[in-house]
N, C-alpha and C. Protein backbone atom coordinates (compact mmCIF):
# COMPACT_ATOMS: atom_id res chain seq x y z
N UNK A 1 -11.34 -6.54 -25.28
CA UNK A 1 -11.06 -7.15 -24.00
C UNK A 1 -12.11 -6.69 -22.99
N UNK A 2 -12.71 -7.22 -21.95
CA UNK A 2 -13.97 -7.25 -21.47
C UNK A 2 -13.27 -7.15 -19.66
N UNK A 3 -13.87 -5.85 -19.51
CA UNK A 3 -13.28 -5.56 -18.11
C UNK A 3 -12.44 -6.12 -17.10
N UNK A 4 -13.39 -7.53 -16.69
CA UNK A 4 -13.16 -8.41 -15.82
C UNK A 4 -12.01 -9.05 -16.43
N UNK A 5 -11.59 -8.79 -17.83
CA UNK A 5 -10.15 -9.78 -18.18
C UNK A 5 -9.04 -9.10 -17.39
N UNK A 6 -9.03 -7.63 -17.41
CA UNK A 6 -7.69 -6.63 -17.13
C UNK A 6 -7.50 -6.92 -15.44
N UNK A 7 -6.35 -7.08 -15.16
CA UNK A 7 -6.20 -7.54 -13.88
C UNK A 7 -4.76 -7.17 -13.17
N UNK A 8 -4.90 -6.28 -12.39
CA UNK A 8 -3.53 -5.35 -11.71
C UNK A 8 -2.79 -6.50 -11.43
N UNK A 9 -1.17 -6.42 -11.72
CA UNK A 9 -0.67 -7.40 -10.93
C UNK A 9 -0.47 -6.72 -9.00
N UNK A 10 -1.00 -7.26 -8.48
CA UNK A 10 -0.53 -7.24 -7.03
C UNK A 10 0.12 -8.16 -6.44
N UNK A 11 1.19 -7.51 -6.15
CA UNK A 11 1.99 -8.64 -5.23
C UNK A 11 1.60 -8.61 -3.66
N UNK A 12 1.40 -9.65 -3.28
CA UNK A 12 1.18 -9.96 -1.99
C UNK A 12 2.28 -10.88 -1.11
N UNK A 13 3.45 -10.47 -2.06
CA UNK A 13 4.66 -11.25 -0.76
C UNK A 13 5.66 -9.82 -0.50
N UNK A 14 4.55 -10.09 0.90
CA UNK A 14 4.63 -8.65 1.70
C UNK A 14 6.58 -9.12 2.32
N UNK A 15 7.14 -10.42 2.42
CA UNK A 15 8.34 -10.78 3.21
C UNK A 15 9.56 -10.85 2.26
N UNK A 16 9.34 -10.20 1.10
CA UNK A 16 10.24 -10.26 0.34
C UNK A 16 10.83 -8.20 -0.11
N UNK A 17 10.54 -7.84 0.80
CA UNK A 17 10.78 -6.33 0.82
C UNK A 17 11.57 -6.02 1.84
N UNK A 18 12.79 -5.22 1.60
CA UNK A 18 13.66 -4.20 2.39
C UNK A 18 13.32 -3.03 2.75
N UNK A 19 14.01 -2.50 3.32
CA UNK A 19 13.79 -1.43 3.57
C UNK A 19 15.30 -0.44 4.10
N UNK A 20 16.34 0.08 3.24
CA UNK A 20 17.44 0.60 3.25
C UNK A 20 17.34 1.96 3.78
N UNK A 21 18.16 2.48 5.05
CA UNK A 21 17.86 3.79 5.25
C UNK A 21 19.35 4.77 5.84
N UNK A 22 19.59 5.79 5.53
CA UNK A 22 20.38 6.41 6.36
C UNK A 22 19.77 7.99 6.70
N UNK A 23 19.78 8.04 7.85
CA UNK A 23 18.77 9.75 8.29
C UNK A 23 19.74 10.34 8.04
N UNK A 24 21.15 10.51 7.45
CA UNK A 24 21.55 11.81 7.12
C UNK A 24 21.52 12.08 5.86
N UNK A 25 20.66 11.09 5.21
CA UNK A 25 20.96 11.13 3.28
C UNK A 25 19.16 11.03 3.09
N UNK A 26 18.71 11.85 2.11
CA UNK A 26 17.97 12.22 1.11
C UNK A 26 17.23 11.07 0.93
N UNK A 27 15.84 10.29 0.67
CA UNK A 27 15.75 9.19 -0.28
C UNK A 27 16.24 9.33 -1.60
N UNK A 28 15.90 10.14 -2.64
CA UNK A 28 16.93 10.22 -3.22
C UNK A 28 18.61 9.77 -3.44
N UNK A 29 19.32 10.62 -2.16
CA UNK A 29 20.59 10.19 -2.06
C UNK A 29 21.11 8.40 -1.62
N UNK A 30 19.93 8.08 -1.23
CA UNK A 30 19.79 6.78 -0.89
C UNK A 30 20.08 6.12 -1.67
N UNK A 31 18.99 6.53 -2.49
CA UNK A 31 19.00 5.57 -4.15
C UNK A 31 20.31 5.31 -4.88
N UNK A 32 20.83 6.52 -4.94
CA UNK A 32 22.06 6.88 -5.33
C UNK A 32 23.06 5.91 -5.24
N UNK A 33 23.32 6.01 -3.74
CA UNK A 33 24.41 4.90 -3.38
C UNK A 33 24.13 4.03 -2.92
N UNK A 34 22.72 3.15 -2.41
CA UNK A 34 22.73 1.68 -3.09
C UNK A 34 22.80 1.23 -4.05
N UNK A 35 22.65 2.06 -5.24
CA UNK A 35 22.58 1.68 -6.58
C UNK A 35 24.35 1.35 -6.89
N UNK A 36 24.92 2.05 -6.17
CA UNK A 36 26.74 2.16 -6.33
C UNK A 36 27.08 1.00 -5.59
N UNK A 37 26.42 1.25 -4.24
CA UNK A 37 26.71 0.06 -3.57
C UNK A 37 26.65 -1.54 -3.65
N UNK A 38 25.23 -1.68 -4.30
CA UNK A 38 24.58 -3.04 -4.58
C UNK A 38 25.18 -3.74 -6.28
N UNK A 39 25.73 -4.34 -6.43
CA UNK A 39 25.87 -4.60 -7.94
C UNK A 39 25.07 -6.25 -8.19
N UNK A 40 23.84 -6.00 -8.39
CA UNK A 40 23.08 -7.37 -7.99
C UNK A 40 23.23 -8.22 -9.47
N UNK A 41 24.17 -8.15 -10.24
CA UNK A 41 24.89 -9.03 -11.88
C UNK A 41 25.80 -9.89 -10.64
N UNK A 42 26.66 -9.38 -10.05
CA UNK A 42 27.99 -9.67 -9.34
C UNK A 42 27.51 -10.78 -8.20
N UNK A 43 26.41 -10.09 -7.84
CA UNK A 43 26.24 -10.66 -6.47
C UNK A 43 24.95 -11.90 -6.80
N UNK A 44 24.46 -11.91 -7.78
CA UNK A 44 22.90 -12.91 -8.35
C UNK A 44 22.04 -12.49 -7.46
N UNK A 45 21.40 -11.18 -7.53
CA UNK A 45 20.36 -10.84 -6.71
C UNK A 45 19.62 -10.53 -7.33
N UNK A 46 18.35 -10.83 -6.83
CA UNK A 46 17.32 -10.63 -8.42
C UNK A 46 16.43 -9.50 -7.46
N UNK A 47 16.30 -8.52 -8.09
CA UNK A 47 15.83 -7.41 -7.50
C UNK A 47 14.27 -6.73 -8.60
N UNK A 48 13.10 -6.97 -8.10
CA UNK A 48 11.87 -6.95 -8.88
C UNK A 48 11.49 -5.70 -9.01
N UNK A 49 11.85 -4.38 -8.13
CA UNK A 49 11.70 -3.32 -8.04
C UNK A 49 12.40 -2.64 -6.73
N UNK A 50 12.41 -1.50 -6.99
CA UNK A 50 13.49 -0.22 -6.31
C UNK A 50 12.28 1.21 -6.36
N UNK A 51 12.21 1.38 -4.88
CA UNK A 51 11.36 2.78 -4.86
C UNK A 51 11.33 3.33 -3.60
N UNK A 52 11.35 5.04 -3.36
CA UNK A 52 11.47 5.56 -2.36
C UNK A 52 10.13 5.08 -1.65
N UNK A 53 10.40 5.36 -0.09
CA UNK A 53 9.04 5.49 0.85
C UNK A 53 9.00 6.56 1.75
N UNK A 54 8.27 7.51 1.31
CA UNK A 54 8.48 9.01 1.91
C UNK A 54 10.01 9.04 2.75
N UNK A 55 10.18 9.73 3.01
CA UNK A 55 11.34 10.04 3.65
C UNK A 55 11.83 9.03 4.76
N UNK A 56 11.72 7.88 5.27
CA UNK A 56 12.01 6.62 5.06
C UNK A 56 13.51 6.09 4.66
N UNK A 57 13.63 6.11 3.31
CA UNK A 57 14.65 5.56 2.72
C UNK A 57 13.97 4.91 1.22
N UNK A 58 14.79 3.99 1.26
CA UNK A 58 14.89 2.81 -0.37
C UNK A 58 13.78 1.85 -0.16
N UNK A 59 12.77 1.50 -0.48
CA UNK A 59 12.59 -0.07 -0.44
C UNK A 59 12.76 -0.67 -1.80
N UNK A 60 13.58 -2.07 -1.42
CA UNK A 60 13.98 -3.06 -2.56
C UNK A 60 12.67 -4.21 -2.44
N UNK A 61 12.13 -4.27 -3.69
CA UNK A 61 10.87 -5.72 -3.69
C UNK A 61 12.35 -6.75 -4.08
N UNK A 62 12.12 -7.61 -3.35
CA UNK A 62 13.31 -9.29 -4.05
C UNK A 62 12.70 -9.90 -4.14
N UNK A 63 13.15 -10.83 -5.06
CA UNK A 63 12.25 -12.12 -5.95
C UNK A 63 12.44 -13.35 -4.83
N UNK A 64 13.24 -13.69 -4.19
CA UNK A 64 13.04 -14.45 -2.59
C UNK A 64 13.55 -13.99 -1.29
N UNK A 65 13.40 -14.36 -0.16
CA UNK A 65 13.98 -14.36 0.81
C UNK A 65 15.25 -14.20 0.60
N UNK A 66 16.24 -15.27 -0.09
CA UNK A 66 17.41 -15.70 -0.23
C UNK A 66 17.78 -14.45 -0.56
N UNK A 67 17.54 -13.43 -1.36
CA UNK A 67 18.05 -12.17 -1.75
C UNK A 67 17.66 -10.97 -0.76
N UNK A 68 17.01 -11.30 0.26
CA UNK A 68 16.92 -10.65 1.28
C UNK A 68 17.73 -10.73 2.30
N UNK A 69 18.34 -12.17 2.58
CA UNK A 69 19.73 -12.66 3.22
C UNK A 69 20.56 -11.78 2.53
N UNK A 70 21.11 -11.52 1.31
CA UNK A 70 22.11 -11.51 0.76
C UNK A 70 22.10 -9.74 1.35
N UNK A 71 21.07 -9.24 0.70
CA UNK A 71 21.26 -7.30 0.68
C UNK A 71 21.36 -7.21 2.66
N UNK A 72 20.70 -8.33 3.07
CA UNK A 72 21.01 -7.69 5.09
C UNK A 72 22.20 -7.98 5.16
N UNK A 73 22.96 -8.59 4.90
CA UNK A 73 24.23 -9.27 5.46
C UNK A 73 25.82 -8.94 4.08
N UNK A 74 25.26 -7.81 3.64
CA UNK A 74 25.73 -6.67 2.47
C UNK A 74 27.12 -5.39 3.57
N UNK A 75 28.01 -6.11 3.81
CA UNK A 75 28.70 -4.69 4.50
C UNK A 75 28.84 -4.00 4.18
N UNK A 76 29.26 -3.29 2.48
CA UNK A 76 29.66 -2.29 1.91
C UNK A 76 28.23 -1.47 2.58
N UNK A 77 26.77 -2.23 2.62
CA UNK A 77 26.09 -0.78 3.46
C UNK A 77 25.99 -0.63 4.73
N UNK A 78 26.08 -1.13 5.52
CA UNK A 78 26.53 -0.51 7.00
C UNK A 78 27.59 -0.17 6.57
N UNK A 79 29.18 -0.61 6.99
CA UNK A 79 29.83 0.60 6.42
C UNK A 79 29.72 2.13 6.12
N UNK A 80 28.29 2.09 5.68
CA UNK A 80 28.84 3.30 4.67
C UNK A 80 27.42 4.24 5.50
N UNK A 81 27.34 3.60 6.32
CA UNK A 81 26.00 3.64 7.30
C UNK A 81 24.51 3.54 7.74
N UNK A 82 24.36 2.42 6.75
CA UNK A 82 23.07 2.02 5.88
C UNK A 82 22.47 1.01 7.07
N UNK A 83 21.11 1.40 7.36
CA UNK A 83 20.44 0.38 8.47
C UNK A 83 19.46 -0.36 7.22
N UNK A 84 19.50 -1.52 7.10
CA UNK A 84 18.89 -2.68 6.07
C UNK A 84 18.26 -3.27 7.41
N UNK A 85 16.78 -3.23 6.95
CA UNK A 85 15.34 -4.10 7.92
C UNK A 85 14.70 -4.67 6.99
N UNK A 86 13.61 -5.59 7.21
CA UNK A 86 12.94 -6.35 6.56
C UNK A 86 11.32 -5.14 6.71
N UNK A 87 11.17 -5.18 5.32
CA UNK A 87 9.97 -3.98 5.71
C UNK A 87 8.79 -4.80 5.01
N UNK A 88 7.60 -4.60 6.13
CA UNK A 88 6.17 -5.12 6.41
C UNK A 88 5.46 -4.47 4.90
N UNK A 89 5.95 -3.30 4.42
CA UNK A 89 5.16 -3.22 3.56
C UNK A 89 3.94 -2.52 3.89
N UNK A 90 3.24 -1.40 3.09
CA UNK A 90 2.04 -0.94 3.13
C UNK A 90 0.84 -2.03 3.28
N UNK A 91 -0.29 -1.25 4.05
CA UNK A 91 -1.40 -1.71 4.13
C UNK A 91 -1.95 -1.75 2.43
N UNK A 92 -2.95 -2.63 2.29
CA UNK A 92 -3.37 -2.22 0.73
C UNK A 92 -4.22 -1.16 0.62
N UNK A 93 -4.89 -0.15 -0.34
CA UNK A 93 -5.37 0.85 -0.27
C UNK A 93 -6.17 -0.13 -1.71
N UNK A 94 -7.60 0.93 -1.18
CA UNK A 94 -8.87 0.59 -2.28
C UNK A 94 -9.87 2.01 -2.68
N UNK A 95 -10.24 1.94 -3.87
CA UNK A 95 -10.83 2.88 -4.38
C UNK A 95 -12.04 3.04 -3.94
N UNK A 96 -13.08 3.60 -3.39
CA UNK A 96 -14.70 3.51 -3.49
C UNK A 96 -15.33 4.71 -4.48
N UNK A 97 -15.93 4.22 -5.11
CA UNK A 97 -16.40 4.79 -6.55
C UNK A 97 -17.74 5.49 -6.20
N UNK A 98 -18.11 6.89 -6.63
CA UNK A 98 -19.64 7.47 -6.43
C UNK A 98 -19.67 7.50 -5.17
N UNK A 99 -18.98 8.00 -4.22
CA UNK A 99 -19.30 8.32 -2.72
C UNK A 99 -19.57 9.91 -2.81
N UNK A 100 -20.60 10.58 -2.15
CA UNK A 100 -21.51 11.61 -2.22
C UNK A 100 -19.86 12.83 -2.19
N UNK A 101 -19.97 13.74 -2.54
CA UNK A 101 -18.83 14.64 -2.46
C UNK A 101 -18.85 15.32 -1.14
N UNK A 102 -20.14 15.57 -0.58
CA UNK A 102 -20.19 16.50 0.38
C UNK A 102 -19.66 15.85 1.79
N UNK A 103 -19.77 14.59 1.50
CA UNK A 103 -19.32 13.43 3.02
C UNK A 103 -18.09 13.89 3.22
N UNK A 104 -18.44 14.04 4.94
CA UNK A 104 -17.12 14.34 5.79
C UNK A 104 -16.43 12.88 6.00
N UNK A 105 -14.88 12.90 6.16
CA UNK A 105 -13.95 11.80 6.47
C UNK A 105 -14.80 10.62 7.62
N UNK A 106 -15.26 11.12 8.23
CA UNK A 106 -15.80 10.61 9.52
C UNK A 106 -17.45 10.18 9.23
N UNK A 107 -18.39 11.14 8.53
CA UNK A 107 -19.61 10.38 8.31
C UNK A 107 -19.22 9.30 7.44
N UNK A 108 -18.59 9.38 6.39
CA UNK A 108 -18.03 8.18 5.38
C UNK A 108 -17.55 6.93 5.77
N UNK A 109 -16.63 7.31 7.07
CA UNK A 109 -16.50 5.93 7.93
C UNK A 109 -17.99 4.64 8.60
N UNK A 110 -18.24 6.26 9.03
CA UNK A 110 -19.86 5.65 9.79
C UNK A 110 -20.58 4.86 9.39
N UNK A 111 -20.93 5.74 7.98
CA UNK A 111 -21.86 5.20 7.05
C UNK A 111 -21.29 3.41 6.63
N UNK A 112 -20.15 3.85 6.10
CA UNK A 112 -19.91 2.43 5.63
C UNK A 112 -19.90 1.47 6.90
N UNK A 113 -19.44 1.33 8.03
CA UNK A 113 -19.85 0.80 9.01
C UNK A 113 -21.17 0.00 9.66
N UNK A 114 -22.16 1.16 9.37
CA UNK A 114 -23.50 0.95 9.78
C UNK A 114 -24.24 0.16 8.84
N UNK A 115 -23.72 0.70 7.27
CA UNK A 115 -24.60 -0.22 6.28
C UNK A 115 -23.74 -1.35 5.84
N UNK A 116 -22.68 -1.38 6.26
CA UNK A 116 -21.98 -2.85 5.45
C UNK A 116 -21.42 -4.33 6.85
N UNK A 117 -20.73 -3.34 7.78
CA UNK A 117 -20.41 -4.47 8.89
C UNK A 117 -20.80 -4.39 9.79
N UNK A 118 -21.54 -3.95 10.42
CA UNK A 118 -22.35 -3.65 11.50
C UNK A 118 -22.58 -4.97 11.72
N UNK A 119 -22.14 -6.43 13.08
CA UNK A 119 -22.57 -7.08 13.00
C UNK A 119 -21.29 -8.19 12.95
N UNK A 120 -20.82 -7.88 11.81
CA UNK A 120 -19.67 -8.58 10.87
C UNK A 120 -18.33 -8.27 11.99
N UNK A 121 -18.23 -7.19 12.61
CA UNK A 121 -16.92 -6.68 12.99
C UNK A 121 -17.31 -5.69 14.35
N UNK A 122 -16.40 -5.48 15.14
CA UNK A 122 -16.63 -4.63 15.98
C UNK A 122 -16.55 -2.97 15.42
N UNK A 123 -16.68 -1.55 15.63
CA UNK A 123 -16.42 -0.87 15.49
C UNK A 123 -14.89 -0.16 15.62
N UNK A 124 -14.63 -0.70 16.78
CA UNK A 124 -13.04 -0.46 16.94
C UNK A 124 -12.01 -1.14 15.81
N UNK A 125 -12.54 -2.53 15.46
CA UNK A 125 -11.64 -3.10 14.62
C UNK A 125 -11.65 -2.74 13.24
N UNK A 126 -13.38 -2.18 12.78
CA UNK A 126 -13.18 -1.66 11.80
C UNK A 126 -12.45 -0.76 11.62
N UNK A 127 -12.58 0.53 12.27
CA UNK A 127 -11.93 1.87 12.06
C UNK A 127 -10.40 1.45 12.22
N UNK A 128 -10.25 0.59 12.71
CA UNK A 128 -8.34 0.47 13.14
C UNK A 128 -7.94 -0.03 11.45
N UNK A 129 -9.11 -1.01 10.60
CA UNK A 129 -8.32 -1.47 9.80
C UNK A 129 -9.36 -0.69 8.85
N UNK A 130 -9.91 0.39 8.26
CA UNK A 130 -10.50 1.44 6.93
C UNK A 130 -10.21 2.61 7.62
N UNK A 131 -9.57 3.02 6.87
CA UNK A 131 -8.72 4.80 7.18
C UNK A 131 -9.24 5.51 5.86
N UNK A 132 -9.89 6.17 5.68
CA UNK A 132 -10.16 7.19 4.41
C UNK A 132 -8.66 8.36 4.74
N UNK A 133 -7.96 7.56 2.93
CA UNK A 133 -6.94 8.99 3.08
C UNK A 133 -6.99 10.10 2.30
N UNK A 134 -7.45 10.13 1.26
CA UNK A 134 -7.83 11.20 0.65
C UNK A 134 -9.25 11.03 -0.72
N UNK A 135 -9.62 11.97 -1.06
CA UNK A 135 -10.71 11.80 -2.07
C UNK A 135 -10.31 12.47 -3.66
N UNK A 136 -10.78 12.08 -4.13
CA UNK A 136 -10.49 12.28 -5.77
C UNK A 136 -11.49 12.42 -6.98
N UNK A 137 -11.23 12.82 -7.97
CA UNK A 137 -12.27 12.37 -9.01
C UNK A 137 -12.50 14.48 -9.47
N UNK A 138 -13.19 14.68 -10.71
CA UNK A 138 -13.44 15.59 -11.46
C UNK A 138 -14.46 16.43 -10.18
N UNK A 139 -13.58 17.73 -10.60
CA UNK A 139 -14.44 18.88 -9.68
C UNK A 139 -15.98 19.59 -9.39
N UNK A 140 -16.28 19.21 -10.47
CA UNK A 140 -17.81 19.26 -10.64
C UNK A 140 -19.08 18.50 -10.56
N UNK A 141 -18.20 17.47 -9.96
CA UNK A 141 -19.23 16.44 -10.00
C UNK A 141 -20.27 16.10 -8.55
N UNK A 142 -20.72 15.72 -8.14
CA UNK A 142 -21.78 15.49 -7.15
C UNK A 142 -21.09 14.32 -6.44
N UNK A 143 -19.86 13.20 -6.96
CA UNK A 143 -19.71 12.15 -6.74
C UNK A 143 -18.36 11.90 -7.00
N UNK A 144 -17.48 11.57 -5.79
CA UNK A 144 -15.62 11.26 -5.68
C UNK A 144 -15.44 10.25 -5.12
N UNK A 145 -14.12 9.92 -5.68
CA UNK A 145 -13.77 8.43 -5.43
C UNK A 145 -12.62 8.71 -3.83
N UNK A 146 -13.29 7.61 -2.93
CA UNK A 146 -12.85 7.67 -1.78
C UNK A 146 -11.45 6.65 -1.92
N UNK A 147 -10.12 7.60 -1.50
CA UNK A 147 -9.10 6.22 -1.52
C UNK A 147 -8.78 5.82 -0.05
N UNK A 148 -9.11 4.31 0.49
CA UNK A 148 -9.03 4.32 1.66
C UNK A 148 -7.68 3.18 2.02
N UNK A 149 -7.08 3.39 2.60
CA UNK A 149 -6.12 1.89 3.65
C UNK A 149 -6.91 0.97 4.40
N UNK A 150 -6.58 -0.35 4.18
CA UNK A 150 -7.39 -1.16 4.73
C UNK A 150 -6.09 -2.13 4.84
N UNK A 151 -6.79 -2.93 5.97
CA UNK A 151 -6.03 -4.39 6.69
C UNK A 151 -6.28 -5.15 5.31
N UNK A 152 -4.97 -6.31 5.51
CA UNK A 152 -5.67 -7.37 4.32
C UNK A 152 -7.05 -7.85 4.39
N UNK A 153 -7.28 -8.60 5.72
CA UNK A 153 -8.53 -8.98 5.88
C UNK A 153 -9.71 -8.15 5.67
N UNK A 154 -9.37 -6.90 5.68
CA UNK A 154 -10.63 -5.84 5.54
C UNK A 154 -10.64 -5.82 4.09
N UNK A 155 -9.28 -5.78 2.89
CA UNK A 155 -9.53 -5.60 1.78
C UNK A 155 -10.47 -7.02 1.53
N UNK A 156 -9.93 -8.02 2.10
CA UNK A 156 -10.79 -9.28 1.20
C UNK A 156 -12.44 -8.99 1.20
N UNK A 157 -12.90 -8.94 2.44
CA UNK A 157 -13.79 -8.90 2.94
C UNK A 157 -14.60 -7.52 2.12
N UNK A 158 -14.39 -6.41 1.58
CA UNK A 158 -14.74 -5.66 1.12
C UNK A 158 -14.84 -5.88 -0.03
N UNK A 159 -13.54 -6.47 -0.98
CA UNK A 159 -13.40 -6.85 -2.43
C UNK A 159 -14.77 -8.15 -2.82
N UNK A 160 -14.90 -8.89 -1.82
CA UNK A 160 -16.19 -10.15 -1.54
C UNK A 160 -17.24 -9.53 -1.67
N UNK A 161 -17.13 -9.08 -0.89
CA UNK A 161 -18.48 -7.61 -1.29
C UNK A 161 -19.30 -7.27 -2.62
N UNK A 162 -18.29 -6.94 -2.68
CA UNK A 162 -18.38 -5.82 -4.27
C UNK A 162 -18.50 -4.48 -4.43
N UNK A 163 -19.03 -4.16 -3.19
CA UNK A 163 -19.50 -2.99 -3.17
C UNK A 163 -19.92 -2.34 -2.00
N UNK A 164 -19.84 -1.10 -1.72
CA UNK A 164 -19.97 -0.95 -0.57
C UNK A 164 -21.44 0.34 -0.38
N UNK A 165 -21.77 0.09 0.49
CA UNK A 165 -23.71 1.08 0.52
C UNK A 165 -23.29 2.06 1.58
N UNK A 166 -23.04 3.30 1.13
CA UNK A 166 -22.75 4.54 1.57
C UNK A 166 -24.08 5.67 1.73
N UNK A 167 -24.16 6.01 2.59
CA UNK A 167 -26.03 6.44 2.70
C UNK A 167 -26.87 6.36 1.52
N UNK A 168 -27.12 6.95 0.77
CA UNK A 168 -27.63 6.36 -0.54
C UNK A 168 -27.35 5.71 -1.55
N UNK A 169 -26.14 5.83 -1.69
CA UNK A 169 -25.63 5.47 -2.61
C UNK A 169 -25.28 3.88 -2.74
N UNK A 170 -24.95 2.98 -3.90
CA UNK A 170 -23.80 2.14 -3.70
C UNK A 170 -23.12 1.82 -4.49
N UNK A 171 -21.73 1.74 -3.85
CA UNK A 171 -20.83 2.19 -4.00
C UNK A 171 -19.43 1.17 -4.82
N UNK A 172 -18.94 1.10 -5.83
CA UNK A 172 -18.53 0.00 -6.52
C UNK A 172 -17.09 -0.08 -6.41
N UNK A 173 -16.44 -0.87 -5.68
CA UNK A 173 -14.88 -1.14 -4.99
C UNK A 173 -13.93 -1.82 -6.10
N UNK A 174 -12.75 -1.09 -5.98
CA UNK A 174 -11.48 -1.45 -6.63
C UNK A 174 -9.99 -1.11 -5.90
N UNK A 175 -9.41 -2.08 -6.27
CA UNK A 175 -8.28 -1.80 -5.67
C UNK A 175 -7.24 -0.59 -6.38
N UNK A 176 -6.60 0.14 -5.35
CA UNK A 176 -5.97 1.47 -5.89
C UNK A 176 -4.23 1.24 -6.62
């Protein structure tokens, strides 16, 4: 199978996500008793995935809207004191591959700035939508993979790319 075949599924229906919370319970404990609470056989709720969001609460992915009606308008969780919102969902986050190890958070911004949109975007709008959140990759190496948050429009626009030119280097983009 030839690289370009393998292909992450990403979902991009950012309006089909909950977001279940109570501040006196655990995410964990969350889980717990929506899982008691929700019986989605009973109720025909088609539920695509279930996962904490830092301390937050539950988010539920649903396969439509219609099952997003169903879990807001769910009393057994208020009741039981459960605030159910419609959640926006993370920004997407992207890999940058071979970025110099020694780059500070902030020259790394620059750089990519100066050599890729300079022109394309204002500076303010860039930095509001590429956040470098942490770096990665084998300890010995000269060269770590930058994982950054980006706006949708910034991921497209970067993924179009291909690649991104980091002071010497350049630099080969994937989504995280």
């Amino acid at each position: 199978m030839v690289k370009s075949e393998i292909k992450r599924n990403v979902s991009n229906d950012r309006a089909s996500t909950i977001l279940v919370s109570n501040p006196n319970l655990s995410p964990q404990s969350t889980w717990r008793e929506v899982m008691k609470a929700i019986d989605p056989a009973a109720q025909g709720i088609k539920i695509r995935a279930m996962r904490t969001k830092g301390k937050e609460g539950v988010v539920l992915a649903t396969a439509s809207q219609e099952d997003n009606v169903k879990i807001q308008s769910y009393v057994q969780l208020r009741n039981a004191g459960f605030t159910v919102q419609e959640s926006m969902g993370d920004n997407p986050r992207l890999r940058v591959h071979g970025v110099q190890a020694e780059l500070a958070p902030e020259e790394f911004v620059c750089a990519a700035f100066a050599q890729n949109f300079q022109g394309k975007w204002t500076e303010s709008m860039f930095r509001a939508s590429f956040k470098p959140l942490f770096k990665t990759g084998k300890r010995d190496l000269d060269t770590v993979i930058w994982v950054v948050e980006t706006s949708p429009e910034m991921r497209r626009a970067v993924l179009n790319q291909g690649r991104l030119y980091i002071k010497w280097d350049s630099c080969w983009v994937a989504d995280f």
